[in-house]
PDB file of N, CA and C in Angstrom:
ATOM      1  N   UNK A   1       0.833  -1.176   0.000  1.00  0.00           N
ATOM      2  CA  UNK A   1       0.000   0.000   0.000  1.00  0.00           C
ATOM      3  C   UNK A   1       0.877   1.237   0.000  1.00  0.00           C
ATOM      4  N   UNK A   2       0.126   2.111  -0.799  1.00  0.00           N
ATOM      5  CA  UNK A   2       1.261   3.616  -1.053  1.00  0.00           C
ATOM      6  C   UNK A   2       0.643   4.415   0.291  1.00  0.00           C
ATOM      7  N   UNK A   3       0.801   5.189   0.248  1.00  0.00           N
ATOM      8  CA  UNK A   3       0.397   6.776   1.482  1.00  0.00           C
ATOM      9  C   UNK A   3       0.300   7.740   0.780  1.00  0.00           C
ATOM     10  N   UNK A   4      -0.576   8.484   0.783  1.00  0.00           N
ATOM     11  CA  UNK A   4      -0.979  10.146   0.562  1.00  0.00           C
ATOM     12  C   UNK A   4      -1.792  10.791   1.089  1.00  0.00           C
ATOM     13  N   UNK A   5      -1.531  12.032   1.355  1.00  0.00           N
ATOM     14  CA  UNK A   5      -2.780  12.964   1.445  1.00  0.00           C
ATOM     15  C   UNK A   5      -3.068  13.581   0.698  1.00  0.00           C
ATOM     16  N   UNK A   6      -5.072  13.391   1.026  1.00  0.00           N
ATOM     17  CA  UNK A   6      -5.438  13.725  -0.540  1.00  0.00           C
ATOM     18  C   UNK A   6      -5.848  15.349  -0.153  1.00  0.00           C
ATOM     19  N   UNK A   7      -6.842  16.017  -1.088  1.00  0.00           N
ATOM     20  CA  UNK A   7      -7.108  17.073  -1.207  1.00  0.00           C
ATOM     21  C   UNK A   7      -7.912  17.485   0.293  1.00  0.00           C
ATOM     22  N   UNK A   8      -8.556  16.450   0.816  1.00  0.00           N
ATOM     23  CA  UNK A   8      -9.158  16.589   1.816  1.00  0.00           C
ATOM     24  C   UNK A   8      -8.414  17.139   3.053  1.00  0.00           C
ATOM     25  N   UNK A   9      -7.685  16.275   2.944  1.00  0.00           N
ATOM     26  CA  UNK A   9      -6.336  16.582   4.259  1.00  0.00           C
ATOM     27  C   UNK A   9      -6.143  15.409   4.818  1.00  0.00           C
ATOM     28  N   UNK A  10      -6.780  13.997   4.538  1.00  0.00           N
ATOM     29  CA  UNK A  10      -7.053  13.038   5.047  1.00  0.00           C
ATOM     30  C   UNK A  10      -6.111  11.805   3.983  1.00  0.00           C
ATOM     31  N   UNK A  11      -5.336  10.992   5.357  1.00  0.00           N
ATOM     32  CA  UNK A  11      -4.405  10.060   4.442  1.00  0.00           C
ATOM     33  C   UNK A  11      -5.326   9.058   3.655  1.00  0.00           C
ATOM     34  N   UNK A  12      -4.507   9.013   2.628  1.00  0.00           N
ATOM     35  CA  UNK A  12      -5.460   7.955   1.512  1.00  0.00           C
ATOM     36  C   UNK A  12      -4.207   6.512   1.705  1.00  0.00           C
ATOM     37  N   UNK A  13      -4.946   5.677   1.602  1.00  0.00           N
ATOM     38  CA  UNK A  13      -3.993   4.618   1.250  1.00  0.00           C
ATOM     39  C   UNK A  13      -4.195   3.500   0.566  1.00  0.00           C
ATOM     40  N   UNK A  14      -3.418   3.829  -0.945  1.00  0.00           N
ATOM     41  CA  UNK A  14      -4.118   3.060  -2.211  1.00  0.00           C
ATOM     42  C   UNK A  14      -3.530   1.350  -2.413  1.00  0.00           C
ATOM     43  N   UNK A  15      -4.099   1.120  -2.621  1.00  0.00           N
ATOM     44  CA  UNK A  15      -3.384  -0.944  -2.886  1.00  0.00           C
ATOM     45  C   UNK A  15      -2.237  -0.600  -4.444  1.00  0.00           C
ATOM     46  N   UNK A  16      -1.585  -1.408  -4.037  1.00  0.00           N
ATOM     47  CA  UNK A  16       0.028  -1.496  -4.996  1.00  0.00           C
ATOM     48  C   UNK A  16      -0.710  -1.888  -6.339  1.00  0.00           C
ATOM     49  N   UNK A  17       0.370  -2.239  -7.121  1.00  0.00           N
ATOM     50  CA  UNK A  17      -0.516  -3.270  -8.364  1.00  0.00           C
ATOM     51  C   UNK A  17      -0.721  -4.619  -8.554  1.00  0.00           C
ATOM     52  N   UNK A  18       0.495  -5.239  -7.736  1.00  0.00           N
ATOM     53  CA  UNK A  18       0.173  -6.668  -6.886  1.00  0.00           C
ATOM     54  C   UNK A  18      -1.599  -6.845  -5.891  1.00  0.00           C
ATOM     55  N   UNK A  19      -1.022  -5.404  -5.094  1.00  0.00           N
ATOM     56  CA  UNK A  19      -2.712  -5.960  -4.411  1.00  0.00           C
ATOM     57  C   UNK A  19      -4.286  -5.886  -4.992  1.00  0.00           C
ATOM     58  N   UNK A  20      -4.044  -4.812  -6.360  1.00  0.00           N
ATOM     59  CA  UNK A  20      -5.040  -4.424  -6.833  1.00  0.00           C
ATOM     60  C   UNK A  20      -5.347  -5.775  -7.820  1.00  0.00           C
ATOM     61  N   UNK A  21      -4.379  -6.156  -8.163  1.00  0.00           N
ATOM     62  CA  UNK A  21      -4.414  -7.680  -9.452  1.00  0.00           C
ATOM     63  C   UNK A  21      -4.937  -9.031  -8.298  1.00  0.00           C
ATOM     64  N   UNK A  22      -4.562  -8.617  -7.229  1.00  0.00           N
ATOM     65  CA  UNK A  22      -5.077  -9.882  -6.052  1.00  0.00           C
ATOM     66  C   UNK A  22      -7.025  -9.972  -5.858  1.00  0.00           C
ATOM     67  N   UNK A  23      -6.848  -8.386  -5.638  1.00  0.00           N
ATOM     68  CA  UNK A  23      -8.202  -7.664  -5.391  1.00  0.00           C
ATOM     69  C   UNK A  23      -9.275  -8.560  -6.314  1.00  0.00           C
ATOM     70  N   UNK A  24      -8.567  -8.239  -7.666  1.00  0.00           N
ATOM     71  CA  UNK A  24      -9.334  -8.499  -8.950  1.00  0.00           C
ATOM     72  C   UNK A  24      -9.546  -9.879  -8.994  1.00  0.00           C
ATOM     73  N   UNK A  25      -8.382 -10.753  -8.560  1.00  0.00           N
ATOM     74  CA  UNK A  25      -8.479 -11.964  -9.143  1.00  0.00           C
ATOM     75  C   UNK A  25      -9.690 -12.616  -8.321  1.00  0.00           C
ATOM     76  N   UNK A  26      -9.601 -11.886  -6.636  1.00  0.00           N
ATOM     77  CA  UNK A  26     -10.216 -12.318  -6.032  1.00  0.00           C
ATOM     78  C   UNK A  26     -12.127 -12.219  -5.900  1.00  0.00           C
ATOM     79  N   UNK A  27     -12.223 -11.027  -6.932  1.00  0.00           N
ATOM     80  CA  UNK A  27     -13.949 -10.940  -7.487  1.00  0.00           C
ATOM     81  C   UNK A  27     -14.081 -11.725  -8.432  1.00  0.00           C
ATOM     82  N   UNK A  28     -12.896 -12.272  -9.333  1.00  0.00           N
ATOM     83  CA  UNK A  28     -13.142 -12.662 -10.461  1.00  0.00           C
ATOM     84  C   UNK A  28     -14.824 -14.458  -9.499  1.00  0.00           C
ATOM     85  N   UNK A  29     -13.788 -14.922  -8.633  1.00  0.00           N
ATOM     86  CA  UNK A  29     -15.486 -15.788  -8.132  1.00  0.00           C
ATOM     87  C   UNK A  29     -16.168 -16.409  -8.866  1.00  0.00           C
ATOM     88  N   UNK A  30     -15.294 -17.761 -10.288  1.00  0.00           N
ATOM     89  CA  UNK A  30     -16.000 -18.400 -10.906  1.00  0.00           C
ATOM     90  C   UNK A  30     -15.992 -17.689 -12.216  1.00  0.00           C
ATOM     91  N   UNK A  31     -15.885 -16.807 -12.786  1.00  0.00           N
ATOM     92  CA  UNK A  31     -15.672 -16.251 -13.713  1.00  0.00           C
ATOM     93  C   UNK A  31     -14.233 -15.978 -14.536  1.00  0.00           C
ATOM     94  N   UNK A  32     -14.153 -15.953 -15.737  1.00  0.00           N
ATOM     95  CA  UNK A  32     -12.651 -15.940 -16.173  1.00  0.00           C
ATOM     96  C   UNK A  32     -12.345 -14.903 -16.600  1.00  0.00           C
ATOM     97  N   UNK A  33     -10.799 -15.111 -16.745  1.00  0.00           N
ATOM     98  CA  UNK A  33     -10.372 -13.652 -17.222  1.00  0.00           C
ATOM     99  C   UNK A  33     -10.578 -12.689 -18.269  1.00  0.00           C
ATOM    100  N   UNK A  34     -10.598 -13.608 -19.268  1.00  0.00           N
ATOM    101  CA  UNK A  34     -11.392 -13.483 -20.541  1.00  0.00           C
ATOM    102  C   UNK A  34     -13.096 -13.083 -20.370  1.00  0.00           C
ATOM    103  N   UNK A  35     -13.812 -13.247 -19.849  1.00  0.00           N
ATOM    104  CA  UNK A  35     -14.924 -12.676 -19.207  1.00  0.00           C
ATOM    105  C   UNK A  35     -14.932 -11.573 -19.135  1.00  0.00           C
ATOM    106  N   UNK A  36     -13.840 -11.444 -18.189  1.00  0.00           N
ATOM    107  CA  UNK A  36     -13.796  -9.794 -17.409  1.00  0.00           C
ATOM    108  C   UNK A  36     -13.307  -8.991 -19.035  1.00  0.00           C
ATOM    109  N   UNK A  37     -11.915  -9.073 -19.479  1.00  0.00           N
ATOM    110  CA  UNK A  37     -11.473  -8.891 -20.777  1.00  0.00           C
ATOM    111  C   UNK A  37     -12.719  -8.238 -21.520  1.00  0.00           C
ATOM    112  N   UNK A  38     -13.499  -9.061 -22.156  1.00  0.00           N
ATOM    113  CA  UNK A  38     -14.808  -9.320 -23.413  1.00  0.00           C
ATOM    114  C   UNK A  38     -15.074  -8.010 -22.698  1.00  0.00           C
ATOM    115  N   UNK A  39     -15.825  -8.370 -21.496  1.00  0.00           N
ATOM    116  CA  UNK A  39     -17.326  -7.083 -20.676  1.00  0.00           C
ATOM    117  C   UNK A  39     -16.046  -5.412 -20.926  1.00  0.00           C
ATOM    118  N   UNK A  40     -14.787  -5.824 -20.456  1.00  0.00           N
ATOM    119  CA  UNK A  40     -14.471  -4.152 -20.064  1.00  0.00           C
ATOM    120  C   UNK A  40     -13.843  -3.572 -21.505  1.00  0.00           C
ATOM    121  N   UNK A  41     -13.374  -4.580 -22.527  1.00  0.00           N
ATOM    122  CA  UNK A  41     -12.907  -4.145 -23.733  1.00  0.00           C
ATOM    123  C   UNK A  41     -11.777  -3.937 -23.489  1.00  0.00           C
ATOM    124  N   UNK A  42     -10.803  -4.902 -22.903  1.00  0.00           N
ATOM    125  CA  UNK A  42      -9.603  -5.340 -22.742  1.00  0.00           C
ATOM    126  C   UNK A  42      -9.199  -6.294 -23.468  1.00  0.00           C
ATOM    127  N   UNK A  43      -7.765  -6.170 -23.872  1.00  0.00           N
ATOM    128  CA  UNK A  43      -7.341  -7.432 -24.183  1.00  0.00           C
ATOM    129  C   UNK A  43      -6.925  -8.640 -23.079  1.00  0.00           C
ATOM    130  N   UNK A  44      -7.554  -9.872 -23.449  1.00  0.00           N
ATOM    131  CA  UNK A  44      -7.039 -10.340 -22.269  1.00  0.00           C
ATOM    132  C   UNK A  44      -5.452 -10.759 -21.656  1.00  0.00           C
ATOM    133  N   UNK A  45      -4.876 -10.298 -22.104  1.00  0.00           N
ATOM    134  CA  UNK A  45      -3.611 -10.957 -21.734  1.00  0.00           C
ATOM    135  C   UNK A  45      -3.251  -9.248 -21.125  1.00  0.00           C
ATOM    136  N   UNK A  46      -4.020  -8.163 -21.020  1.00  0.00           N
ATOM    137  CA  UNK A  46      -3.252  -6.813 -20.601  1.00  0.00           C
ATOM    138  C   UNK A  46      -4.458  -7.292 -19.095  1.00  0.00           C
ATOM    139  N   UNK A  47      -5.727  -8.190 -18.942  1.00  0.00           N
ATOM    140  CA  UNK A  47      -6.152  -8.491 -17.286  1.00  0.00           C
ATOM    141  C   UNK A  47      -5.052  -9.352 -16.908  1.00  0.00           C
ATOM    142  N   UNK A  48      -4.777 -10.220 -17.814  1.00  0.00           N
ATOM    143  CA  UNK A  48      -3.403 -11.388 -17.281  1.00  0.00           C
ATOM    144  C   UNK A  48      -2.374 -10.438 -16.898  1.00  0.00           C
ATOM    145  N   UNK A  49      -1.747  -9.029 -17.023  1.00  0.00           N
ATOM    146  CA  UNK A  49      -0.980  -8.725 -16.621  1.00  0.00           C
ATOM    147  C   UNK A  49      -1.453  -7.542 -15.316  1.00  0.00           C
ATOM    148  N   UNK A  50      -2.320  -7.397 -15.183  1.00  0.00           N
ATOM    149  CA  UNK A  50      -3.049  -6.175 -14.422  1.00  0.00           C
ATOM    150  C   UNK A  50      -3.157  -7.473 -12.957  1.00  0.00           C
ATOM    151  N   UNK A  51      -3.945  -8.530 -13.286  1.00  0.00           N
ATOM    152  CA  UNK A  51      -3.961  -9.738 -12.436  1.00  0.00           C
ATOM    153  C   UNK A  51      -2.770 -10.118 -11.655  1.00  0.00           C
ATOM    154  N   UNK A  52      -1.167 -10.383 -12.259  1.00  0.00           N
ATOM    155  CA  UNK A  52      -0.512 -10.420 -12.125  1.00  0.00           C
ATOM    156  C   UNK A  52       0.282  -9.568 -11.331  1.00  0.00           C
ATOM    157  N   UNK A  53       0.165  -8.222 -11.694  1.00  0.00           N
ATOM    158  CA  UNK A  53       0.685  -6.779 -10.778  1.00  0.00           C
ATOM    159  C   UNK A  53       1.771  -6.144 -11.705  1.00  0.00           C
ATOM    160  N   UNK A  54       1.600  -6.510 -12.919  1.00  0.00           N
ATOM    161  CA  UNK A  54       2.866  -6.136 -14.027  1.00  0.00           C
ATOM    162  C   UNK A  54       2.224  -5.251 -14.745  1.00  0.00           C
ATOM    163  N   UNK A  55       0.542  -4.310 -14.622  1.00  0.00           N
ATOM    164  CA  UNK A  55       0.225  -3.545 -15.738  1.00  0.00           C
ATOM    165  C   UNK A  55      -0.434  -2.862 -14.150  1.00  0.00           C
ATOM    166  N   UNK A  56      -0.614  -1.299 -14.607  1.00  0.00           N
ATOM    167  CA  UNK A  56      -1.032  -0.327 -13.617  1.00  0.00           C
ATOM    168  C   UNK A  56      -2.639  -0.003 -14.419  1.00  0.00           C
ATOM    169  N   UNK A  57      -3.825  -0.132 -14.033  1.00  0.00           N
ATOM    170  CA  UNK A  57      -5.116   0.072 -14.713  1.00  0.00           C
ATOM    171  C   UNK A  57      -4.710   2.151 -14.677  1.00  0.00           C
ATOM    172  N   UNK A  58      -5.638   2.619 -15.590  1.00  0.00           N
ATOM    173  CA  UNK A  58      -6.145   3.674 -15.757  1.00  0.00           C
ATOM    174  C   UNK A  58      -7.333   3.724 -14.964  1.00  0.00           C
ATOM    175  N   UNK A  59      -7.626   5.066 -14.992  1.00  0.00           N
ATOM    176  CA  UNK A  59      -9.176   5.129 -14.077  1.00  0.00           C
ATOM    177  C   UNK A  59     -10.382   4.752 -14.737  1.00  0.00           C
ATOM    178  N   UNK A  60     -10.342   4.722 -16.442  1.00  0.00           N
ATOM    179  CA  UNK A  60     -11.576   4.460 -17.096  1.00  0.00           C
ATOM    180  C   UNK A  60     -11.664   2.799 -17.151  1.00  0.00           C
ATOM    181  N   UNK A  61     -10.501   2.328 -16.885  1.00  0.00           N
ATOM    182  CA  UNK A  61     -10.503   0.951 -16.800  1.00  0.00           C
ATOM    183  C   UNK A  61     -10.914   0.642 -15.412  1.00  0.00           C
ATOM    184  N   UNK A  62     -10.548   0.944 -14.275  1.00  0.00           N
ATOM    185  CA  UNK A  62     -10.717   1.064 -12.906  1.00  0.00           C
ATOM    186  C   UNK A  62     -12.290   0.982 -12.835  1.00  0.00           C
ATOM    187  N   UNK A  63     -12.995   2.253 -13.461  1.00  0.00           N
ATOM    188  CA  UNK A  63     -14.452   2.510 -13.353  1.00  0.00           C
ATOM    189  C   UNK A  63     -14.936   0.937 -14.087  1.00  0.00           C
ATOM    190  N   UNK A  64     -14.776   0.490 -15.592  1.00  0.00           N
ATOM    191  CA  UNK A  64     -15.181  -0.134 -16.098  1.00  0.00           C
ATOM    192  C   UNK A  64     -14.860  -1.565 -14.881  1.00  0.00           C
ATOM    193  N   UNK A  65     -14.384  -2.120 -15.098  1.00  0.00           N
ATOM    194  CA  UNK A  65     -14.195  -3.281 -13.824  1.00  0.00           C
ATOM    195  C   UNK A  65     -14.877  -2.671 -12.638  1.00  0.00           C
ATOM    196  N   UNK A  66     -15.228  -2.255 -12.397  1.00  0.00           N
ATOM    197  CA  UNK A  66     -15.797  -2.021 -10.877  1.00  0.00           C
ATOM    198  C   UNK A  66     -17.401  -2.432 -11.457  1.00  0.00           C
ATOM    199  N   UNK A  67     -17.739  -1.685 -12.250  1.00  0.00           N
ATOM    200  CA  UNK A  67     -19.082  -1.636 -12.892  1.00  0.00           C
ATOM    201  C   UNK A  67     -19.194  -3.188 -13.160  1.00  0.00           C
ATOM    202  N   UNK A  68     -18.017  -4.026 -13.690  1.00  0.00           N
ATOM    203  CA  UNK A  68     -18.630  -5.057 -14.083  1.00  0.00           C
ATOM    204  C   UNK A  68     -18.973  -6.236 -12.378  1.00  0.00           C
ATOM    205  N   UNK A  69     -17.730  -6.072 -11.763  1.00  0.00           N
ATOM    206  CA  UNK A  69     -18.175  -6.674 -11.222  1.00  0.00           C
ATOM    207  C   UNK A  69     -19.448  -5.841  -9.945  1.00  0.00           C
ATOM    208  N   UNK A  70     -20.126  -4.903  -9.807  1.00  0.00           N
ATOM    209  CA  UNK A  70     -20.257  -4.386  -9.311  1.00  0.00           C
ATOM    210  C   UNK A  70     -20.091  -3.726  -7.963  1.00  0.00           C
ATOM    211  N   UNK A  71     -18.965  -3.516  -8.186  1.00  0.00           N
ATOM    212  CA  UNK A  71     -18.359  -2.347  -6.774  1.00  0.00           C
ATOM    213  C   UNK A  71     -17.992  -1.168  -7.182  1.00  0.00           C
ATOM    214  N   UNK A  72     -17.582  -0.332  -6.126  1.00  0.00           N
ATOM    215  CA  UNK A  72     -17.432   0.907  -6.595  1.00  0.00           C
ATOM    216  C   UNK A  72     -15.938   0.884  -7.230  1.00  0.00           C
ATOM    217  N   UNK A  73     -15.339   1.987  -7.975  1.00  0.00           N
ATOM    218  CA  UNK A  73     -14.120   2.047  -7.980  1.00  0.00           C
ATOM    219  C   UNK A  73     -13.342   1.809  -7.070  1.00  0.00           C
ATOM    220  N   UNK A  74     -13.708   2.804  -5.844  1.00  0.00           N
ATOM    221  CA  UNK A  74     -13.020   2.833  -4.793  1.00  0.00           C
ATOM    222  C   UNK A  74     -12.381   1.446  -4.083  1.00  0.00           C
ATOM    223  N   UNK A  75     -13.525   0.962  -4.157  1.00  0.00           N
ATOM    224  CA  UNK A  75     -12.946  -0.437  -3.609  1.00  0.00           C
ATOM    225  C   UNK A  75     -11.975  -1.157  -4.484  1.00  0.00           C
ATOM    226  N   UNK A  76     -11.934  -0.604  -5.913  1.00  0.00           N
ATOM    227  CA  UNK A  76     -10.537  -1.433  -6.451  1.00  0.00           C
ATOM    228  C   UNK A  76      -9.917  -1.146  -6.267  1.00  0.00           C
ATOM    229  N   UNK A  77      -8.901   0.548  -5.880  1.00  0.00           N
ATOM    230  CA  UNK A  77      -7.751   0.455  -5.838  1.00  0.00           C
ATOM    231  C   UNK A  77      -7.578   1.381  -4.500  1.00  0.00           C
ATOM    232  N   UNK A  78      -8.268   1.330  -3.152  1.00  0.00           N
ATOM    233  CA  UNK A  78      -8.128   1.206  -2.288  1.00  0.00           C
ATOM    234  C   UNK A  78      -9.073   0.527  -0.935  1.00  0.00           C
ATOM    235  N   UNK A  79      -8.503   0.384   0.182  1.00  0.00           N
ATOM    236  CA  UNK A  79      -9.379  -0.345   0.923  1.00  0.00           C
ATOM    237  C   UNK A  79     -10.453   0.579   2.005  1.00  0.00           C
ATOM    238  N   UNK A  80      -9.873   1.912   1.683  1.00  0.00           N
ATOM    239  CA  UNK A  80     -10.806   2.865   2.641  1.00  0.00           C
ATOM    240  C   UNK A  80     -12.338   3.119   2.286  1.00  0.00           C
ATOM    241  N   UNK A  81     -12.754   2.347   1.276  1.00  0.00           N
ATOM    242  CA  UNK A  81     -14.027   2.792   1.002  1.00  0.00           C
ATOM    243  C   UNK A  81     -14.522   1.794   2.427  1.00  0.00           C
ATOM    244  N   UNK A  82     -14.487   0.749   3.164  1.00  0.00           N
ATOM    245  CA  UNK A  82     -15.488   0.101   3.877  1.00  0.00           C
ATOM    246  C   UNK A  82     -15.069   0.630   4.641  1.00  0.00           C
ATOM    247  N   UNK A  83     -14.128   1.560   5.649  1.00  0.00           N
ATOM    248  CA  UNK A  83     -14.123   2.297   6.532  1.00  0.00           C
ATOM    249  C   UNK A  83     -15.169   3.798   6.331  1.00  0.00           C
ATOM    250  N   UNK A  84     -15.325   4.256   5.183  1.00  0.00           N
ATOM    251  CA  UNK A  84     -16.140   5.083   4.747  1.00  0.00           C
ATOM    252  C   UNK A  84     -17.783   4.418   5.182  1.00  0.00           C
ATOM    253  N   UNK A  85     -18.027   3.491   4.482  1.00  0.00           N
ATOM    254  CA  UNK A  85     -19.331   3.030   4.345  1.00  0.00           C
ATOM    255  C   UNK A  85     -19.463   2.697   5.386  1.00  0.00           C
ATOM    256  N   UNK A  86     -18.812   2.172   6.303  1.00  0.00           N
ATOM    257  CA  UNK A  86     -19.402   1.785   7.920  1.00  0.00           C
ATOM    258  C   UNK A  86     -19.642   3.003   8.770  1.00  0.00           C
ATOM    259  N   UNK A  87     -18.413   3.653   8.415  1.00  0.00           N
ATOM    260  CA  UNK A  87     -19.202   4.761   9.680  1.00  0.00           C
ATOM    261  C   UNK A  87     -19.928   5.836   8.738  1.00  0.00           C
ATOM    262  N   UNK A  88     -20.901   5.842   7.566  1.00  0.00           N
ATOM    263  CA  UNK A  88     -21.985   6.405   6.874  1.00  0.00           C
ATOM    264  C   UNK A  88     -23.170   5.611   7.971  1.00  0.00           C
ATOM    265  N   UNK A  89     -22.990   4.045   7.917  1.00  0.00           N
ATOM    266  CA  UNK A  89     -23.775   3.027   8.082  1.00  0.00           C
ATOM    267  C   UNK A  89     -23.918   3.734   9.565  1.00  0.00           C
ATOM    268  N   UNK A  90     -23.080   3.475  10.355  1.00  0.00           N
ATOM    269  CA  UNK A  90     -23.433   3.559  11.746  1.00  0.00           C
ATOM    270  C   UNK A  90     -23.994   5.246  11.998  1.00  0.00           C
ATOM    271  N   UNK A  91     -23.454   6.113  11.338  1.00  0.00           N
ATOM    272  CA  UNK A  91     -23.970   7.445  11.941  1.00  0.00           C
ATOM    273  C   UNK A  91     -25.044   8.001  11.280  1.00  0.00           C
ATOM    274  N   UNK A  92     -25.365   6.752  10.677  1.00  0.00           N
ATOM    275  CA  UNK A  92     -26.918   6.948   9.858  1.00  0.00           C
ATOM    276  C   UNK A  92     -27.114   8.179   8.744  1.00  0.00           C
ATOM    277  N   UNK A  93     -25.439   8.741   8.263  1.00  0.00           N
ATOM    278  CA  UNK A  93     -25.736   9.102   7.040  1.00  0.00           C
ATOM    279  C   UNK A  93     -26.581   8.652   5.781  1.00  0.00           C
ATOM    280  N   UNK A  94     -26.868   9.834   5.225  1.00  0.00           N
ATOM    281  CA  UNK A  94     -27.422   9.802   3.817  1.00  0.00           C
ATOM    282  C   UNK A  94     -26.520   9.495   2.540  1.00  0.00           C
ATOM    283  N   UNK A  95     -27.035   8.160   1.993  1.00  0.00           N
ATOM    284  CA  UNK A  95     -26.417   7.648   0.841  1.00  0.00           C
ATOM    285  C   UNK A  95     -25.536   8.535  -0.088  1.00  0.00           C
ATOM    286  N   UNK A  96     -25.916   9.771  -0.628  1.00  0.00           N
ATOM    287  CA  UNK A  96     -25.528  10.562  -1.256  1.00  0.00           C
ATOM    288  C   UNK A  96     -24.322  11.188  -0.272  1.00  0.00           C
ATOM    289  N   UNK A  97     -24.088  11.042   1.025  1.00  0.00           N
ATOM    290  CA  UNK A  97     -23.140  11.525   1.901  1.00  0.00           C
ATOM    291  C   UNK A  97     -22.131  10.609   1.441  1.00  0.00           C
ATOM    292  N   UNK A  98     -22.291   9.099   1.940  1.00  0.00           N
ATOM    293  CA  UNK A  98     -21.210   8.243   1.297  1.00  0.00           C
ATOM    294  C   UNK A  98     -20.361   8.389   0.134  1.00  0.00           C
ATOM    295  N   UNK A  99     -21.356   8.486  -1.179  1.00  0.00           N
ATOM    296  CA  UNK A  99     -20.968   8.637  -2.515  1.00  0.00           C
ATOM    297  C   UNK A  99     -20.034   9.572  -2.529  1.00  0.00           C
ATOM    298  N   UNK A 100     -20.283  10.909  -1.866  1.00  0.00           N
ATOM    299  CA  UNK A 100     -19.542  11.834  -2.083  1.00  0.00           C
ATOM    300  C   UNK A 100     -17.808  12.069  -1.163  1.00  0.00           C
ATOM    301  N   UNK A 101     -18.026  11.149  -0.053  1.00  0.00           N
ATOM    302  CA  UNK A 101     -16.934  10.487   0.622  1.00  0.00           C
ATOM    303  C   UNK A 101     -15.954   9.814  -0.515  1.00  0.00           C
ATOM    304  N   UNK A 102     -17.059   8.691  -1.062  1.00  0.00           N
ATOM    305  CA  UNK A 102     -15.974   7.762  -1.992  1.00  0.00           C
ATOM    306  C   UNK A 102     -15.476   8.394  -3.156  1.00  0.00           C
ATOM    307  N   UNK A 103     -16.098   9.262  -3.667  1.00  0.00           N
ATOM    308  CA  UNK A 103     -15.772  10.264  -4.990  1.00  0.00           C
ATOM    309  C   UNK A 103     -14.526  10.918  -4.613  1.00  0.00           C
ATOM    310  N   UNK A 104     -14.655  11.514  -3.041  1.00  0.00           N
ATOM    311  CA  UNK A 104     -13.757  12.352  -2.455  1.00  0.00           C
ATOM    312  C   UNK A 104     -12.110  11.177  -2.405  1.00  0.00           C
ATOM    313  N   UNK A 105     -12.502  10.409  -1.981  1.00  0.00           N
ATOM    314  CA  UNK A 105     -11.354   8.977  -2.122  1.00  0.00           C
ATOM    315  C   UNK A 105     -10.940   8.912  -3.699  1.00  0.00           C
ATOM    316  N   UNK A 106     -11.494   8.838  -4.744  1.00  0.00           N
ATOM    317  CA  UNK A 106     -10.841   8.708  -6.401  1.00  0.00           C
ATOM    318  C   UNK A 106     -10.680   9.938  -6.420  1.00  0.00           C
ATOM    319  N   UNK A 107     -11.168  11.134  -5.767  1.00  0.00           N
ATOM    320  CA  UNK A 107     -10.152  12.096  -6.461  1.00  0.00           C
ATOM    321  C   UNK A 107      -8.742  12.060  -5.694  1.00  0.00           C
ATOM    322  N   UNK A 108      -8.589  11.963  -4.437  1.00  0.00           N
ATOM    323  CA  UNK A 108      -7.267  11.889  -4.068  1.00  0.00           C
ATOM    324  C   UNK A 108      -6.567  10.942  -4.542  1.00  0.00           C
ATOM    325  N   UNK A 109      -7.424   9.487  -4.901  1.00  0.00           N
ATOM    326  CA  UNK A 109      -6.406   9.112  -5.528  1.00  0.00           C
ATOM    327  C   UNK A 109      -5.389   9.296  -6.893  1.00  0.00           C
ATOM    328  N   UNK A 110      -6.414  10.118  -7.586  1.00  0.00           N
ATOM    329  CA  UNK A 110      -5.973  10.584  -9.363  1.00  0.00           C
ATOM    330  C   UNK A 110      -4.716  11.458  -8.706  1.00  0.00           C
ATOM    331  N   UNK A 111      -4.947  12.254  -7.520  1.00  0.00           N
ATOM    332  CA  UNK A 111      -4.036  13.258  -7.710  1.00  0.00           C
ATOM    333  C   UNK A 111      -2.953  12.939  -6.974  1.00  0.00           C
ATOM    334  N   UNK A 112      -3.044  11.437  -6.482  1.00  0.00           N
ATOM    335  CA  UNK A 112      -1.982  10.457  -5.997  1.00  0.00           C
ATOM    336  C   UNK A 112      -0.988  10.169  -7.012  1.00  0.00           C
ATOM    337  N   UNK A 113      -1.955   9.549  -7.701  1.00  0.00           N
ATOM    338  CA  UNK A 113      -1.426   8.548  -9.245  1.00  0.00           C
ATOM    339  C   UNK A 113      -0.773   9.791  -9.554  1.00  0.00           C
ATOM    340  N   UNK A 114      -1.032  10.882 -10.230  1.00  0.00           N
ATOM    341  CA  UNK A 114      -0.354  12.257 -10.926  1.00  0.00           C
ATOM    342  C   UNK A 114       1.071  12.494 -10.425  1.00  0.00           C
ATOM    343  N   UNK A 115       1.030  12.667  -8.860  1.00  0.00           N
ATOM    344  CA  UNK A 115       1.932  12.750  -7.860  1.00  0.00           C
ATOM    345  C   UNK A 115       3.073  11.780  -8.539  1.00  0.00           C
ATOM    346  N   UNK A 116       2.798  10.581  -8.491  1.00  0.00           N
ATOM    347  CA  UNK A 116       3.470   9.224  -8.525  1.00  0.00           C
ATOM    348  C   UNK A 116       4.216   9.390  -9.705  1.00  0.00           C
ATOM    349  N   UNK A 117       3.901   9.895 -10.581  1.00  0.00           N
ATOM    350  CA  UNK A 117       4.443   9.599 -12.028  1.00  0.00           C
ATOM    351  C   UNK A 117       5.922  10.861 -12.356  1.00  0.00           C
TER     352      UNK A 117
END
């Protein structure tokens, strides 16, 4: 896991590309790679390497895989979204409060990734 602070002021902490290809392999749940590939308009041998931890996703790819398997982005390439959603859950926020938490999480992370490069 990397470290940043994002725009918020609040540390973000995003999964490597090993953990994010673990992440993935681990929704994949009966389904193949080639599956995932076909639905996001990948080639499959660039999920064989994203799977692997040898290819870094983009965010439109990020969004697209999340959508397929249905989770948010957030949850692919970091683990703070269920610390988000629990304490929405427990302090009986409004859904649209969350969303805008986890939105708030992909933008720090873009301006992580930016950082990084």
């Amino acid at each position: 896991m990397q470290d940043a602070i994002g725009a918020s002021g609040d540390k973000v902490t995003a999964r490597s590309k090993q953990e994010i290809g673990s992440h993935i392999a681990g929704l994949l749940d009966g389904q193949t790679q080639r599956d995932l590939a076909r639905a996001v308009h990948m080639h499959p041998s660039a999920i064989n390497r994203v799977i692997s931890g040898q290819r870094t996703l983009g965010m439109g790819e990020v969004v697209a895989i999340a959508q397929f398997f249905g989770v948010s982005p957030a949850s692919i390439i970091s683990e703070e979204e269920c610390a988000f959603a629990m304490r929405a859950a427990v302090s009986g926020a409004p859904v649209n409060e969350a969303v805008s938490i986890c939105t708030s999480l992909i933008d720090d992370y873009l301006l992580f990734e930016a950082a990084a490069r």
